[in-house]
C-alpha atoms as a PDB file:
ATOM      1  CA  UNK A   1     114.256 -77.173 -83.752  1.00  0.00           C
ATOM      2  CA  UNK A   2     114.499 -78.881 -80.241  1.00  0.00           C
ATOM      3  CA  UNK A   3     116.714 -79.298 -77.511  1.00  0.00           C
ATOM      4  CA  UNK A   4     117.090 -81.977 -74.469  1.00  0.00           C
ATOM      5  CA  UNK A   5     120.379 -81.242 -72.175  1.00  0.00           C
ATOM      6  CA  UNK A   6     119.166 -84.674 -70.106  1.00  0.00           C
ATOM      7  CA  UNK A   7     116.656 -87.398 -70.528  1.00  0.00           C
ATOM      8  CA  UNK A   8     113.261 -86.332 -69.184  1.00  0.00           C
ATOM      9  CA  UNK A   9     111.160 -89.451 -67.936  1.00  0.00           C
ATOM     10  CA  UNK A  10     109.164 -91.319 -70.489  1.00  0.00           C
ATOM     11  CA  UNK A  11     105.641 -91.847 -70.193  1.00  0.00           C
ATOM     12  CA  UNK A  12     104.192 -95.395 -69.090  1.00  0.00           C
ATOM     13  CA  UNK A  13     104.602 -97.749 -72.584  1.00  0.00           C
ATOM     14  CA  UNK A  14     100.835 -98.677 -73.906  1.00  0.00           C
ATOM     15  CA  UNK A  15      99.972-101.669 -71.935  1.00  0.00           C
ATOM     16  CA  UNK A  16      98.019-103.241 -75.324  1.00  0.00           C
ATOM     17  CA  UNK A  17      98.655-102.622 -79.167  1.00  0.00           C
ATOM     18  CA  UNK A  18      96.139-101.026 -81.219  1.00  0.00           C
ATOM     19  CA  UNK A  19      94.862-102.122 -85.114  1.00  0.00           C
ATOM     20  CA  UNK A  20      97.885-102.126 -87.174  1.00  0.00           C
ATOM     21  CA  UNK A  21      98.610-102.111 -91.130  1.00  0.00           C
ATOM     22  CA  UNK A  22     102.368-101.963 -91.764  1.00  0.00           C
ATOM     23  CA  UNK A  23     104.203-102.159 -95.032  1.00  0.00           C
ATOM     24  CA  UNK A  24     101.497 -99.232 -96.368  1.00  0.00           C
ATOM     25  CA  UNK A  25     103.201 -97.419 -99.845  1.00  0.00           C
ATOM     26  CA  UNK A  26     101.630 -94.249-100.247  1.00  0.00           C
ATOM     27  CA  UNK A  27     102.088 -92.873-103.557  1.00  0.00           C
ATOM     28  CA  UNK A  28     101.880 -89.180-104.910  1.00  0.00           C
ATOM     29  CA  UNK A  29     101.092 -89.674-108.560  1.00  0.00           C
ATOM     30  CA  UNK A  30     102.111 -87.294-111.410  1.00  0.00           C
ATOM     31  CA  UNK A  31     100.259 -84.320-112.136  1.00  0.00           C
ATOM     32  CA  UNK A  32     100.003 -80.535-114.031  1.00  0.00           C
ATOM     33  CA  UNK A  33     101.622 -79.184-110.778  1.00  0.00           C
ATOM     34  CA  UNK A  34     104.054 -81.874-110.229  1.00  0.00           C
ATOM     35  CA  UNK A  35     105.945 -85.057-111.945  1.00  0.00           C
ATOM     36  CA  UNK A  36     108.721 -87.354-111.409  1.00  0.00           C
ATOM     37  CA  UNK A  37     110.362 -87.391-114.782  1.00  0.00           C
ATOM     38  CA  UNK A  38     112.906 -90.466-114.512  1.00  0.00           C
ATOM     39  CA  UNK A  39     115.202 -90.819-111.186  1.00  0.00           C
ATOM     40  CA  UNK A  40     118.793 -92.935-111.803  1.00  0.00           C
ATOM     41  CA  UNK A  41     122.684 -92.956-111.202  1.00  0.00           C
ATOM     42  CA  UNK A  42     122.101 -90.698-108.017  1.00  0.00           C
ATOM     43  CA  UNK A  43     119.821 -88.193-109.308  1.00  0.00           C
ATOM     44  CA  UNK A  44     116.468 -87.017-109.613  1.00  0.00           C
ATOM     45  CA  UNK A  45     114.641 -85.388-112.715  1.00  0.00           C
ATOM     46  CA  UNK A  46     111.551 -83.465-111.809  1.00  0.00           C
ATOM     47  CA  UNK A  47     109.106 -81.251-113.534  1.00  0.00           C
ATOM     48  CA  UNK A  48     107.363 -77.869-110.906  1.00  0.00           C
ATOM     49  CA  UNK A  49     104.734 -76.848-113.572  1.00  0.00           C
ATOM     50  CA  UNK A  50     106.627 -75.877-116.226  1.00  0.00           C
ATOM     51  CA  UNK A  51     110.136 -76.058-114.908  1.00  0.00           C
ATOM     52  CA  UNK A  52     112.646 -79.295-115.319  1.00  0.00           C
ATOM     53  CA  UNK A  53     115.080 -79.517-112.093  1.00  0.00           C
ATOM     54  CA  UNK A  54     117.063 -82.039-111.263  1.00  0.00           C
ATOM     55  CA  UNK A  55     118.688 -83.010-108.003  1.00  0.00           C
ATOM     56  CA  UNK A  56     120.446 -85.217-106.026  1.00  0.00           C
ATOM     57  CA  UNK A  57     118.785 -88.474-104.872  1.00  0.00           C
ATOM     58  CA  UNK A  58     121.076 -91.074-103.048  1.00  0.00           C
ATOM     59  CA  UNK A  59     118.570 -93.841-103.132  1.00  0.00           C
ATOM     60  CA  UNK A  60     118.204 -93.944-106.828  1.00  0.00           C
ATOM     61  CA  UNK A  61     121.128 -96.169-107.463  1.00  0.00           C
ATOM     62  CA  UNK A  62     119.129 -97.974-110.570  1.00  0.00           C
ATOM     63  CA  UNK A  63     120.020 -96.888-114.228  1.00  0.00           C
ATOM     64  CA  UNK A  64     118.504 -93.507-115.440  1.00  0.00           C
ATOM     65  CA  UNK A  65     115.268 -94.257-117.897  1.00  0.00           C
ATOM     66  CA  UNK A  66     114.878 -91.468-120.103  1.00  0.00           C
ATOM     67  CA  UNK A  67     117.766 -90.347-122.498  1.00  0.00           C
ATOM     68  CA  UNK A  68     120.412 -87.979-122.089  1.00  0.00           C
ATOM     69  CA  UNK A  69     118.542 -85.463-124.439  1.00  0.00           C
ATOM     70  CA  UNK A  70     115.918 -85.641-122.075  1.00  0.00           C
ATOM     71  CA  UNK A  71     118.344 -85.258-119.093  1.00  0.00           C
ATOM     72  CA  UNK A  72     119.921 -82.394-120.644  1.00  0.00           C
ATOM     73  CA  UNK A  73     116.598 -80.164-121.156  1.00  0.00           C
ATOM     74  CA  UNK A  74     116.547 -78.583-117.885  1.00  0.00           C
ATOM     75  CA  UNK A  75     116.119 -75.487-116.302  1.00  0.00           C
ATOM     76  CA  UNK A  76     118.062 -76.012-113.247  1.00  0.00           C
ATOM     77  CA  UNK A  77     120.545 -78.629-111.307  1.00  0.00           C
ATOM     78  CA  UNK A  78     121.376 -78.226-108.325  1.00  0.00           C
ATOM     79  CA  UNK A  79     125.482 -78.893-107.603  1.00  0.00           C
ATOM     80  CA  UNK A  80     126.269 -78.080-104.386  1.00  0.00           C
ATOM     81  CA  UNK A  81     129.566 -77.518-105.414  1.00  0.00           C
ATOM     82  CA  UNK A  82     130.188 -74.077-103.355  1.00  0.00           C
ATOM     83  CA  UNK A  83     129.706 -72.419-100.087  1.00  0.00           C
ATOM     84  CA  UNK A  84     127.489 -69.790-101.294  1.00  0.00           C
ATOM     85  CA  UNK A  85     124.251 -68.807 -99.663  1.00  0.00           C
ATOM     86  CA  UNK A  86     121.167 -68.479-102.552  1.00  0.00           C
ATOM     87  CA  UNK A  87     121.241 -69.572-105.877  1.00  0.00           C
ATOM     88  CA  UNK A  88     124.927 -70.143-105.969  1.00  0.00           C
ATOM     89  CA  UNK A  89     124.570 -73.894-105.650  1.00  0.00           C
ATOM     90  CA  UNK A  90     122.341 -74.062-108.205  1.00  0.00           C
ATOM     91  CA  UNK A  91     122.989 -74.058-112.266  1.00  0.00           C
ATOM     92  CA  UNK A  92     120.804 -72.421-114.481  1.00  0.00           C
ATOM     93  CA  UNK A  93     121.560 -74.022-118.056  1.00  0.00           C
ATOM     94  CA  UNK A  94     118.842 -72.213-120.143  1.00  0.00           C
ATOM     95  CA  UNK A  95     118.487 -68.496-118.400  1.00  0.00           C
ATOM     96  CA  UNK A  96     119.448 -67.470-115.159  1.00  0.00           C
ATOM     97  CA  UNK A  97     115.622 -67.848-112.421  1.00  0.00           C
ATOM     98  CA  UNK A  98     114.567 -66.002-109.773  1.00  0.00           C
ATOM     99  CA  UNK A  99     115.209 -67.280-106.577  1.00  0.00           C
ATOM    100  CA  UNK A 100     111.049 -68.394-106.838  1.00  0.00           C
ATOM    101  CA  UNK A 101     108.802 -69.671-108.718  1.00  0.00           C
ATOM    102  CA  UNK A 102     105.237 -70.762-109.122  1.00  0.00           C
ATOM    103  CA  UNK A 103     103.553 -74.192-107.656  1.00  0.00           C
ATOM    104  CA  UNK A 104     100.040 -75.296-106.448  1.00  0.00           C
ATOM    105  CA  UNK A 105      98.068 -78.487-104.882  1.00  0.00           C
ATOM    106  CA  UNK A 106      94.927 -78.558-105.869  1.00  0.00           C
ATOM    107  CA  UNK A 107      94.477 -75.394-106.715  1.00  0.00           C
ATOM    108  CA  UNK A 108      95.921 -73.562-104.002  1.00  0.00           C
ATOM    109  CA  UNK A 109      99.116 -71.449-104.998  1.00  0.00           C
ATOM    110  CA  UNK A 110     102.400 -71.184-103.190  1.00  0.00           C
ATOM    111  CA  UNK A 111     106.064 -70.413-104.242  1.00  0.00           C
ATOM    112  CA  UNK A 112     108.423 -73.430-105.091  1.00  0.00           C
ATOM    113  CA  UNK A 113     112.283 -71.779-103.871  1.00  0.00           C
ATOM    114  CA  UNK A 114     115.728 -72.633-104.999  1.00  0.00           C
ATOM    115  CA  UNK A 115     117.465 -73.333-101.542  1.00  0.00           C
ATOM    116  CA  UNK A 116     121.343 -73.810-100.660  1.00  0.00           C
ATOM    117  CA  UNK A 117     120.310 -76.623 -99.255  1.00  0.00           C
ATOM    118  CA  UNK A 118     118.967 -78.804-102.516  1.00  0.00           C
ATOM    119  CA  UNK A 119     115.261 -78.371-101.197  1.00  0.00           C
ATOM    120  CA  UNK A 120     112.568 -76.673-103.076  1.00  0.00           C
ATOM    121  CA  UNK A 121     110.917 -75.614-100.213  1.00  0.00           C
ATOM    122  CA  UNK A 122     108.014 -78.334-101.043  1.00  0.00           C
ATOM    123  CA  UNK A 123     108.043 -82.013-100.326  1.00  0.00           C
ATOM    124  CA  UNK A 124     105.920 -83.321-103.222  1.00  0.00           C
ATOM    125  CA  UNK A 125     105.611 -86.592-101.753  1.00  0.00           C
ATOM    126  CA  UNK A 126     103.620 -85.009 -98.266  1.00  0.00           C
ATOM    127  CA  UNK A 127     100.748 -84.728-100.943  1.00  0.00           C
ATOM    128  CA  UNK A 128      99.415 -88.042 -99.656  1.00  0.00           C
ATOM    129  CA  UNK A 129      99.476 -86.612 -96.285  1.00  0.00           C
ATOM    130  CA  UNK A 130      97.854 -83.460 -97.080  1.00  0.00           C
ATOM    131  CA  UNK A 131      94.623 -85.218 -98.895  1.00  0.00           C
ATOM    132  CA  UNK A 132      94.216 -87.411 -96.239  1.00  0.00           C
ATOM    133  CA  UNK A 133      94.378 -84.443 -93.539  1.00  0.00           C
ATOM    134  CA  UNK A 134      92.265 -82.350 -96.022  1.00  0.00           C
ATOM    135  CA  UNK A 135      89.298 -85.438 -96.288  1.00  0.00           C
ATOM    136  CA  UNK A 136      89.643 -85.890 -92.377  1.00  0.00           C
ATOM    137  CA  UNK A 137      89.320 -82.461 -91.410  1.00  0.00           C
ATOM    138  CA  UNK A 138      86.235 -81.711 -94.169  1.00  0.00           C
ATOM    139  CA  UNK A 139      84.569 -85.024 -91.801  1.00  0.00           C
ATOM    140  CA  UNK A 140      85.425 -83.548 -88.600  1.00  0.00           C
ATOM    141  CA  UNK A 141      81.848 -82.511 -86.457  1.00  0.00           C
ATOM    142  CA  UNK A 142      81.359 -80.194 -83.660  1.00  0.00           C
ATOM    143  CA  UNK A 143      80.833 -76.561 -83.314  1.00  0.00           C
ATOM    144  CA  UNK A 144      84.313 -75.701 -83.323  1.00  0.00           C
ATOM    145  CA  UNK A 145      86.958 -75.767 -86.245  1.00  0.00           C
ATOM    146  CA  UNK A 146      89.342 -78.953 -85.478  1.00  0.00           C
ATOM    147  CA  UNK A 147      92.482 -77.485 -84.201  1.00  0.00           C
ATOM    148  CA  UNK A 148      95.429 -78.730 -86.033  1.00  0.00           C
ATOM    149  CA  UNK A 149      99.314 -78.675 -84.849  1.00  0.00           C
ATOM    150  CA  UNK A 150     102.091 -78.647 -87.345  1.00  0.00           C
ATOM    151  CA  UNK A 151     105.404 -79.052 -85.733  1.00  0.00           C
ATOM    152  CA  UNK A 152     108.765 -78.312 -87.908  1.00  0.00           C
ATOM    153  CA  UNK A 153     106.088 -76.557 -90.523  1.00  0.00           C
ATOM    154  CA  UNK A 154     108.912 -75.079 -92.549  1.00  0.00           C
ATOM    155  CA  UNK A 155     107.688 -73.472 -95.605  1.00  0.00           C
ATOM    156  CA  UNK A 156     103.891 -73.853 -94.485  1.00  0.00           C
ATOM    157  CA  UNK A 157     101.883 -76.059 -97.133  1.00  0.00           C
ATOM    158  CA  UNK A 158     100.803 -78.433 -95.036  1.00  0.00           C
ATOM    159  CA  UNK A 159      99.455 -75.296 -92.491  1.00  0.00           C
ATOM    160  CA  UNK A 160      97.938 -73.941 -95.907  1.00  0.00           C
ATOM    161  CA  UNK A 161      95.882 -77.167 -96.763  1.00  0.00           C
ATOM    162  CA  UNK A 162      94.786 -77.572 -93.329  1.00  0.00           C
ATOM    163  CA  UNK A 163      93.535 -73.904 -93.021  1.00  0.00           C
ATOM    164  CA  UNK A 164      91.895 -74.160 -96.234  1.00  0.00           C
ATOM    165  CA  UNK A 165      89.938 -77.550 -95.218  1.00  0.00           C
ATOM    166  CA  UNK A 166      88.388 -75.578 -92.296  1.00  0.00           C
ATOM    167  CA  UNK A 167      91.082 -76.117 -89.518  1.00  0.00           C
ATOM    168  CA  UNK A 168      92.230 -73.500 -86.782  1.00  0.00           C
ATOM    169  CA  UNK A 169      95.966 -74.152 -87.404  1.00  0.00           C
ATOM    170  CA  UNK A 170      99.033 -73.842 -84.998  1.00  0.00           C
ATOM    171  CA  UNK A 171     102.174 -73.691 -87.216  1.00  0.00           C
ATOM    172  CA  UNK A 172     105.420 -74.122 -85.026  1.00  0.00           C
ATOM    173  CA  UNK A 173     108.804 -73.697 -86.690  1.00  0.00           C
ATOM    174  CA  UNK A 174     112.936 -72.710 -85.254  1.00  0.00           C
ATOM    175  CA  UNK A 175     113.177 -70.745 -88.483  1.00  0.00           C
ATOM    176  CA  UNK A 176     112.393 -67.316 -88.919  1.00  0.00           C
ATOM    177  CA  UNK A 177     113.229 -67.416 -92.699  1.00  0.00           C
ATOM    178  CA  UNK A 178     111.152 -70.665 -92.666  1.00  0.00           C
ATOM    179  CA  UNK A 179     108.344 -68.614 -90.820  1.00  0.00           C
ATOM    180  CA  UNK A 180     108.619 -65.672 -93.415  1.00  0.00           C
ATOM    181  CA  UNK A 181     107.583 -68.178 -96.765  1.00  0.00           C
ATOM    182  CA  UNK A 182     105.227 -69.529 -94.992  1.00  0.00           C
ATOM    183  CA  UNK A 183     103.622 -66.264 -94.490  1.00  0.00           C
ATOM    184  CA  UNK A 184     104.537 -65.370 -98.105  1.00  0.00           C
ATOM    185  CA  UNK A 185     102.935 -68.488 -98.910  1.00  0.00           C
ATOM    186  CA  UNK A 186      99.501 -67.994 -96.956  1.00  0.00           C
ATOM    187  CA  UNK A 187      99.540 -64.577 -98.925  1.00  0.00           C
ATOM    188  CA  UNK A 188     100.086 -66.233-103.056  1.00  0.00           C
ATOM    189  CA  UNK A 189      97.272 -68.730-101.839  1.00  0.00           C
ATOM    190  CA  UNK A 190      94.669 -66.151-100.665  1.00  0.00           C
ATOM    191  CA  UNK A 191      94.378 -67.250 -97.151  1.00  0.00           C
ATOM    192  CA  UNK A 192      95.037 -64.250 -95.266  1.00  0.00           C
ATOM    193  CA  UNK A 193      91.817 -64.692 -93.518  1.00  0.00           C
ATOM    194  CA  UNK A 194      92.068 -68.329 -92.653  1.00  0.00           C
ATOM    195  CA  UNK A 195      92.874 -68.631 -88.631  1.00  0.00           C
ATOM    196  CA  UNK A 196      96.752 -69.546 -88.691  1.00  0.00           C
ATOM    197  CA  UNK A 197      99.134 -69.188 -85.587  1.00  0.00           C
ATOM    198  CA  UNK A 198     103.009 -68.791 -86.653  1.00  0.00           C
ATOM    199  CA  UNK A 199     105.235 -69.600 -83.637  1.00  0.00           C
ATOM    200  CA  UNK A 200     109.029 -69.032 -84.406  1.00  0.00           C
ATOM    201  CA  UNK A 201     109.964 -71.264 -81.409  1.00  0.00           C
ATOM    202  CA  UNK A 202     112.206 -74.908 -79.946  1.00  0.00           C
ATOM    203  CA  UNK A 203     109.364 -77.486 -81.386  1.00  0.00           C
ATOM    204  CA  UNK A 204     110.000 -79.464 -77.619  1.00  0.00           C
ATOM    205  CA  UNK A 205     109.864 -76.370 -75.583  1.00  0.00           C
ATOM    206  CA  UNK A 206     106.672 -75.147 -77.448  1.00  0.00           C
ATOM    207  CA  UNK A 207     104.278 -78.691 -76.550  1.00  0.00           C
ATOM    208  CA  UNK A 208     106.117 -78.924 -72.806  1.00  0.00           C
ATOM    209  CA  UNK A 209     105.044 -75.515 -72.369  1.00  0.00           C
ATOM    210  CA  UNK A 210     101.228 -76.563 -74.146  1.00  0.00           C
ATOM    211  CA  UNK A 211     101.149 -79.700 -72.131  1.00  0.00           C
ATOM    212  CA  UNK A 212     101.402 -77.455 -69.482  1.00  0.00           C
ATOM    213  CA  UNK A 213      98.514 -75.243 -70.445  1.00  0.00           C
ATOM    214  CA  UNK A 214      96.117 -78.123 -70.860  1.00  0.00           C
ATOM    215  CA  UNK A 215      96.346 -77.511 -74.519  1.00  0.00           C
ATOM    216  CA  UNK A 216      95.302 -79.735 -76.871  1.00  0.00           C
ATOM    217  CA  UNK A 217      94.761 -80.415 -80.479  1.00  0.00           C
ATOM    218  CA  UNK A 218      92.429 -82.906 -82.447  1.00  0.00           C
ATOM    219  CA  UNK A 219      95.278 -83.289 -85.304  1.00  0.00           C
ATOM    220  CA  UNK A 220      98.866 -83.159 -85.031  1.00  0.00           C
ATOM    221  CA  UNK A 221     101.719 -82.978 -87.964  1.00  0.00           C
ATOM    222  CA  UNK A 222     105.008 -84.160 -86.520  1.00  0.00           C
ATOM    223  CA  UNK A 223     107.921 -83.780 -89.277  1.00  0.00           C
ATOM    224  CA  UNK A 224     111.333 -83.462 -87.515  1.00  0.00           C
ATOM    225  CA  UNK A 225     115.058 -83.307 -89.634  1.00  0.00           C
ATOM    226  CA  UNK A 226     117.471 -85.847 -88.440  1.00  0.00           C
ATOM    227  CA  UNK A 227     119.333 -83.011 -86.846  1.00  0.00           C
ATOM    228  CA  UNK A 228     118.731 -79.512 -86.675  1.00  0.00           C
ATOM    229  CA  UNK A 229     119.440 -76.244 -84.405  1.00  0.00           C
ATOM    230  CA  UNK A 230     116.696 -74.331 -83.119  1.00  0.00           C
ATOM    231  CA  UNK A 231     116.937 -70.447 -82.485  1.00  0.00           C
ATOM    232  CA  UNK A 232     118.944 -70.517 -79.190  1.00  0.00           C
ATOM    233  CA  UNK A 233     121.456 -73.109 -80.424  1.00  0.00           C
ATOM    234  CA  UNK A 234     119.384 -76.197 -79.249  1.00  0.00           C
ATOM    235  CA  UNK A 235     120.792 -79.225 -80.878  1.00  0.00           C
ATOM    236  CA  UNK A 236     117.824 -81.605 -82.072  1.00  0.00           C
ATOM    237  CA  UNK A 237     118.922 -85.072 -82.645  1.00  0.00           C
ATOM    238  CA  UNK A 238     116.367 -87.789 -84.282  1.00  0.00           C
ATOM    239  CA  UNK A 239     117.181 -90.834 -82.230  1.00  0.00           C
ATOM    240  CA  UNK A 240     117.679 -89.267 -79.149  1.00  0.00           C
ATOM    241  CA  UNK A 241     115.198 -87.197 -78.977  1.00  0.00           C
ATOM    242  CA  UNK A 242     111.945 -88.353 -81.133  1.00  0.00           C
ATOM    243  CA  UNK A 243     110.293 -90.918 -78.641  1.00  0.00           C
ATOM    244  CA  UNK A 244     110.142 -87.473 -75.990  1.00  0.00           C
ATOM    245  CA  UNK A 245     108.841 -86.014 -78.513  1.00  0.00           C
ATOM    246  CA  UNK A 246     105.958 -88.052 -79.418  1.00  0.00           C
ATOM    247  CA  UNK A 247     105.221 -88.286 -75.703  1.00  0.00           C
ATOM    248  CA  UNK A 248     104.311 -84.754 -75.643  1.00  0.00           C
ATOM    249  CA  UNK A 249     102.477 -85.036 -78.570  1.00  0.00           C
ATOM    250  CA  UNK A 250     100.341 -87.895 -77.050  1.00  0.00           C
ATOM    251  CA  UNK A 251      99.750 -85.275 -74.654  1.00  0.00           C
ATOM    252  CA  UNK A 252      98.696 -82.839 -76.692  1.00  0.00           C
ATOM    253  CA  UNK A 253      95.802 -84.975 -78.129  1.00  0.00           C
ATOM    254  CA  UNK A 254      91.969 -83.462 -77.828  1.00  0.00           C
ATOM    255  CA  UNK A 255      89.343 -85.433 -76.279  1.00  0.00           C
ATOM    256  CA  UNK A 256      87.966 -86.065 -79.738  1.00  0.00           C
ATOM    257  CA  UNK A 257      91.121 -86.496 -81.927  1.00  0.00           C
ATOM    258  CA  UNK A 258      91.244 -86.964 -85.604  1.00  0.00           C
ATOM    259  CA  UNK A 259      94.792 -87.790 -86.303  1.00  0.00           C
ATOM    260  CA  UNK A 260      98.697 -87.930 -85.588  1.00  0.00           C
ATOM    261  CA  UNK A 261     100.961 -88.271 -88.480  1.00  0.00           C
ATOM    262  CA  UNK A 262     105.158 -88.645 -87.946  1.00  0.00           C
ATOM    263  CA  UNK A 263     106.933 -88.827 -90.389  1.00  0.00           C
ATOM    264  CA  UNK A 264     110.840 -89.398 -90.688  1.00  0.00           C
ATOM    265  CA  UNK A 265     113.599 -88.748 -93.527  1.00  0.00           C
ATOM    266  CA  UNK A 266     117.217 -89.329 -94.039  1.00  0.00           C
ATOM    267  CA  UNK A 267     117.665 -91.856 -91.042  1.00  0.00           C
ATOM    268  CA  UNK A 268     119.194 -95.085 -91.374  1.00  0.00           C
ATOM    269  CA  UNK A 269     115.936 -97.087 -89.787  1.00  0.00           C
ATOM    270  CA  UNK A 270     112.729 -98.860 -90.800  1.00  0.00           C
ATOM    271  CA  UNK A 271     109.328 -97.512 -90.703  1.00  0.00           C
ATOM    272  CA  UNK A 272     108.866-100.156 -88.276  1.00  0.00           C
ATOM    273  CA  UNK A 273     111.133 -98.093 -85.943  1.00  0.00           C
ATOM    274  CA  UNK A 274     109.126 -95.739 -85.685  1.00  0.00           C
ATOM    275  CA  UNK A 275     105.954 -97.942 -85.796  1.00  0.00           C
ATOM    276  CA  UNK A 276     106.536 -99.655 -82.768  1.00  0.00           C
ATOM    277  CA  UNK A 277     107.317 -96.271 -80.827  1.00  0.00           C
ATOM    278  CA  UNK A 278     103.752 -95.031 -81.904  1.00  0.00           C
ATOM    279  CA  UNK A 279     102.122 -98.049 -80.886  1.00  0.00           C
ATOM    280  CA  UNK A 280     104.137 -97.875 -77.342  1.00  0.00           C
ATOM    281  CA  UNK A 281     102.696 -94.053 -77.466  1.00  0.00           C
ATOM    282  CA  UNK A 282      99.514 -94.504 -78.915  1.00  0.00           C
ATOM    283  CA  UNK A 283      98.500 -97.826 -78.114  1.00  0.00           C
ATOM    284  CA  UNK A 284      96.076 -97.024 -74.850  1.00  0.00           C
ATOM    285  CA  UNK A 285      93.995 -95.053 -77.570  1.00  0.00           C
ATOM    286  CA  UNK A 286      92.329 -97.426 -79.702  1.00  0.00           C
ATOM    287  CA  UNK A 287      92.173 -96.742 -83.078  1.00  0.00           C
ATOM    288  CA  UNK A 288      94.390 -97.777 -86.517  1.00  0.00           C
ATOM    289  CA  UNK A 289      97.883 -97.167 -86.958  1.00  0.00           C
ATOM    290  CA  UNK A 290      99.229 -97.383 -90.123  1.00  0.00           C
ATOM    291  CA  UNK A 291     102.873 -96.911 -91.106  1.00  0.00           C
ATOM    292  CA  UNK A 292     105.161 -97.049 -94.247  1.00  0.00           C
ATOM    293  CA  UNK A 293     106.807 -94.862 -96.729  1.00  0.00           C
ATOM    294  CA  UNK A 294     106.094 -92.464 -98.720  1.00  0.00           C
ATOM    295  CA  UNK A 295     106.674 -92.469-102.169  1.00  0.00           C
ATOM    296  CA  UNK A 296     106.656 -91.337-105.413  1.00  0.00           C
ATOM    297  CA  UNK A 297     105.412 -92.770-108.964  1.00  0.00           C
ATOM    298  CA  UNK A 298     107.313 -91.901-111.730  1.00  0.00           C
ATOM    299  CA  UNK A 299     105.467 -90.362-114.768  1.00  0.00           C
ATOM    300  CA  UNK A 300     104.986 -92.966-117.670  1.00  0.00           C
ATOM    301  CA  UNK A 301     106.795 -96.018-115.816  1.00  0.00           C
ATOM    302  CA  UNK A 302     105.781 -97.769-112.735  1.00  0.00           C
ATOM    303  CA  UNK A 303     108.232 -97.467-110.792  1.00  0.00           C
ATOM    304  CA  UNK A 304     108.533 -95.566-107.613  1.00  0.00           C
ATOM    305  CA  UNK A 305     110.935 -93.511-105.732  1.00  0.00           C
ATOM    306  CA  UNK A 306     110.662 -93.887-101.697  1.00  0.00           C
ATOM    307  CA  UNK A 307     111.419 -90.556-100.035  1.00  0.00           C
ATOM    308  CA  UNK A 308     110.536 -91.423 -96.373  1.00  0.00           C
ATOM    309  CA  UNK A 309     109.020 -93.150 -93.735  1.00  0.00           C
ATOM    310  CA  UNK A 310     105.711 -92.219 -91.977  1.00  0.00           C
ATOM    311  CA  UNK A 311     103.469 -93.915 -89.187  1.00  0.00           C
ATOM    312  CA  UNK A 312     100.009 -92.330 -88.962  1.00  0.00           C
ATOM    313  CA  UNK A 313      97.305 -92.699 -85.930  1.00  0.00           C
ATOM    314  CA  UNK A 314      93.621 -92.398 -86.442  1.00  0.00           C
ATOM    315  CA  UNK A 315      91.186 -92.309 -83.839  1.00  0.00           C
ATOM    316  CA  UNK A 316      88.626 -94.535 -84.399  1.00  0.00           C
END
């Protein structure tokens, strides 16, 4: 994760703001790999391929949609209601799963995982993200592959889709397990060949240790928990830390950059929060920022489940 024992110094706020859209819903629609089934009472019904899971979703406080018949034809819940490691917080009601199973974007394979920790190791709603970084990067000119950073990368589809769009990919996660599916990942997808770095490394130690090196990167992926523990016991916490954070990564940016794209879950904030620290960041740049949530439309209804926030810098 990331660590900060005392303040470092901030950089210099923006002196002017850049072109701003706020308010921006982007919306990962149902499809053969993925669906939002119904959502309701706390909970979450989804379909990965084939399979029905549901989970827990605290911002789905409306009534449930679909019937309890429909509810009740699932393949796995996840309870949470031990202190096992594996697939002992998770129910199988029809047959007992492996601890894997199959997914794709667009063609591109990669394991879905039952966690202990409710995740499925894929954030369907990052599929907006992923086509816009897949369009931007298929744009990009020069005579050099784009270089793209992906900070927190966890299981590594985001690294994948980047790769796969032509990108020279730096893939920067505390997790070694995290690290490991990732690599599993790049294997079920085919891209063994595609030109992917995997640091197992503090996120903030990592780009204060590239910022030193003059490194830079035309896109960067910034996707940090709320709190989390990197591999030396650093203690990453969002508020404290983020606007450090996206210092570096303003630091970090190429001479020709494409993109930056933060995004934020499970803190009590607007996406204007985290708006106005990109703009205090960013704003010396030029270009559009653009911020929002990210969200999800359910299958046969119109309505829409918000997962997260997001703010999202393109150079002009």
């Amino acid at each position: 994760m990331a660590s900060i024992q005392s303040k470092p110094p901030r950089r210099k706020p923006a002196s002017k703001r850049i072109s701003e859209k706020t308010g921006t819903l982007l919306e990962t629609l149902p499809d053969a790999d993925y669906a939002l089934l119904d959502s309701g009472e706390g909970q979450k019904l989804e379909r990965y391929g084939k399979l029905r899971i549901i989970r827990p979703e605290a911002q789905a406080f409306w009534q449930k949609s679909l019937s309890t018949n429909d509810w009740l034809n699932v393949d796995a819940i996840f309870t949470g209601d031990t202190d096992e490691e594996g697939l002992g917080r998770w129910q199988f009601p029809k047959k007992q799963l492996e601890e894997t199973f199959p997914m794709a974007w667009k063609g591109m394979p990669f394991h879905g995982r039952f966690t202990s920790f409710r995740h499925t190791g894929v954030f369907p709603e990052q599929a907006a993200h992923w086509q816009f970084m897949a369009d931007s990067l298929k744009k990009a000119t020069g005579n050099e592959p784009p270089k793209v950073l992906n900070l927190f990368g966890y299981t590594g589809v985001a690294s994948l889709v980047a790769a796969r769009a032509g990108a020279y990919v730096t893939h920067v996660d505390a997790s070694k397990k995290a690290i490991g599916w990732a690599r599993e990942n790049q294997e079920i997808a085919g891209l063994e060949n595609k030109p992917i770095r995997w640091i197992c490394e503090d996120a903030v130690k990592f780009c204060e240790r590239e910022v030193r090196r003059g490194n830079t990167y035309d896109g960067i992926l910034l996707d940090p928990p709320a709190f989390g523990r990197g591999p030396k016991g650093e203690v990453w916490q969002m508020f404290e830390h983020l606007p450090y954070m996206v210092d570096l990564c303003r630091e970090l940016v190429s001479p020709k950059p494409l993109f930056t794209i933060l995004t934020a879950y499970t803190i009590r904030a607007s996406f204007l929060s985290i708006h106005e620290l990109m703009q205090e960041v960013y704003g010396d740049l030029g270009g559009m920022l653009e911020s929002g949530e990210l969200t999800i439309k359910t299958e046969n209804s119109d309505r829409r489940l918000s997962t997260s926030m997001f703010s999202r810098w393109v150079a002009e």
